[in-house]
Protein backbone atom coordinates (compact mmCIF):
# COMPACT_ATOMS: atom_id res chain seq x y z
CA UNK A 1 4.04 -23.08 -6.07
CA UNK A 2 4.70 -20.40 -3.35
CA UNK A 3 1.59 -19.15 -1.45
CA UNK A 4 0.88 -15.56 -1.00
CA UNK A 5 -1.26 -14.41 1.85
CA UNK A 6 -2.99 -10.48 2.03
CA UNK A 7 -4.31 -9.22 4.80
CA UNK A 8 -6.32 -6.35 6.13
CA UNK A 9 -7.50 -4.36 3.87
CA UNK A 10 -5.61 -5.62 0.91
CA UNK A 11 -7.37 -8.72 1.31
CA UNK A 12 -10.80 -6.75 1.40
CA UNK A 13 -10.34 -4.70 -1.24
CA UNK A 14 -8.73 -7.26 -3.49
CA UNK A 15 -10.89 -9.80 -2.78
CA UNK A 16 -8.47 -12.21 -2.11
CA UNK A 17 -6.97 -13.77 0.72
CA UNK A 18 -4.62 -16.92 -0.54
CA UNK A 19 -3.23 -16.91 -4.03
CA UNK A 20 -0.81 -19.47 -5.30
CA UNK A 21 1.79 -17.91 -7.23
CA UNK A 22 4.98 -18.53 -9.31
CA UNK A 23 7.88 -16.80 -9.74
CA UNK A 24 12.06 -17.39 -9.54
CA UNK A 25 11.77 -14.47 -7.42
CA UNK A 26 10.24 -11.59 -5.47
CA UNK A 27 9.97 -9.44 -8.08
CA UNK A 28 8.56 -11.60 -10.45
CA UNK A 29 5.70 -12.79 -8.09
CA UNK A 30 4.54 -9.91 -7.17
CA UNK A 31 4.95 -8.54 -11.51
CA UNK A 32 2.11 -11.93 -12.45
CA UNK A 33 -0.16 -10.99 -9.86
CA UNK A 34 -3.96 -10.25 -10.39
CA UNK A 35 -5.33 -7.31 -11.77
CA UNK A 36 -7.30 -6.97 -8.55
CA UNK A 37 -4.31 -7.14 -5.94
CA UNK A 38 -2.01 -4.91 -7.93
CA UNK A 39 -3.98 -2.26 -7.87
CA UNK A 40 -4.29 -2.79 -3.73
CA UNK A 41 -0.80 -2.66 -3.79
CA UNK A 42 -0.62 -0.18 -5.92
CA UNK A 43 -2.98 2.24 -3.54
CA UNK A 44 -0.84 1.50 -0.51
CA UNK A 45 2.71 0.77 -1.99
CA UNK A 46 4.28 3.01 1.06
CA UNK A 47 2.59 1.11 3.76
CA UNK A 48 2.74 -2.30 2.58
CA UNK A 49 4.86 -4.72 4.61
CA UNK A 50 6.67 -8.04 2.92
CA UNK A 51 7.00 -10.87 4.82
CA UNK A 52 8.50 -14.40 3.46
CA UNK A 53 8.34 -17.22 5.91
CA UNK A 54 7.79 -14.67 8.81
CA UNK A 55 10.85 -12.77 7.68
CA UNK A 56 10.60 -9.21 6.26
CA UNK A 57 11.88 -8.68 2.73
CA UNK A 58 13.39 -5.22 1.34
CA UNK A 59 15.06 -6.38 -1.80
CA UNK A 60 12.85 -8.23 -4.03
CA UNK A 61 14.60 -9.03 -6.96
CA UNK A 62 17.41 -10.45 -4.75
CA UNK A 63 14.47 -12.89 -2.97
CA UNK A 64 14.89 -15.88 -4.42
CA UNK A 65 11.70 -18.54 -3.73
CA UNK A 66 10.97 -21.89 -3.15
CA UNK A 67 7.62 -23.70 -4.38
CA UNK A 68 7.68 -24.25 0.02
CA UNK A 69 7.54 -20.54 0.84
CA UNK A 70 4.70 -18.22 1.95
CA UNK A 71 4.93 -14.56 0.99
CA UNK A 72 2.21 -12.35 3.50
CA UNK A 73 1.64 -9.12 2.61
CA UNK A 74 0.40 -6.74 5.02
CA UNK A 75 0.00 -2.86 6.00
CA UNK A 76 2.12 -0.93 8.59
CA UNK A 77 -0.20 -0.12 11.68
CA UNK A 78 0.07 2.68 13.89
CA UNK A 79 -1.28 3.64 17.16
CA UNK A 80 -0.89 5.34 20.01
């Protein structure tokens, strides 16, 4: 199984911080994920950042996964 990690506030609102997930792909990961963390998601869709194995992902459907690979999800910060 893959492991996604949140962070920030998607990891205190969700309540989680390290989910094991499954999923041929991107898309489908992030499709069979809790109740609790989609709607996190959900709230910040335009600031959330993908990351899989350190690498930031745009095309999720096209993300193909490995039962090795760590997905992180995180918010854009800003700051001056």
């Amino acid at each position: 199984m893959a492991i996604l990690r949140l962070h920030g506030i998607l990891k205190e609102e969700s309540g989680f911080s390290v989910v094991a997930v499954r999923g041929n792909n991107l898309e489908e990961v992030l499709a069979n994920l809790p109740g609790e963390i989609k709607k996190s998601i959900e709230k910040y869709k335009k600031h959330v950042i993908v990351l899989v194995n350190g690498k930031r992902v745009y095309e999720y459907k096209e993300t193909l996964l490995s039962e090795e690979d760590v997905i992180d999800l995180t918010l854009v910060v800003g700051g001056g």
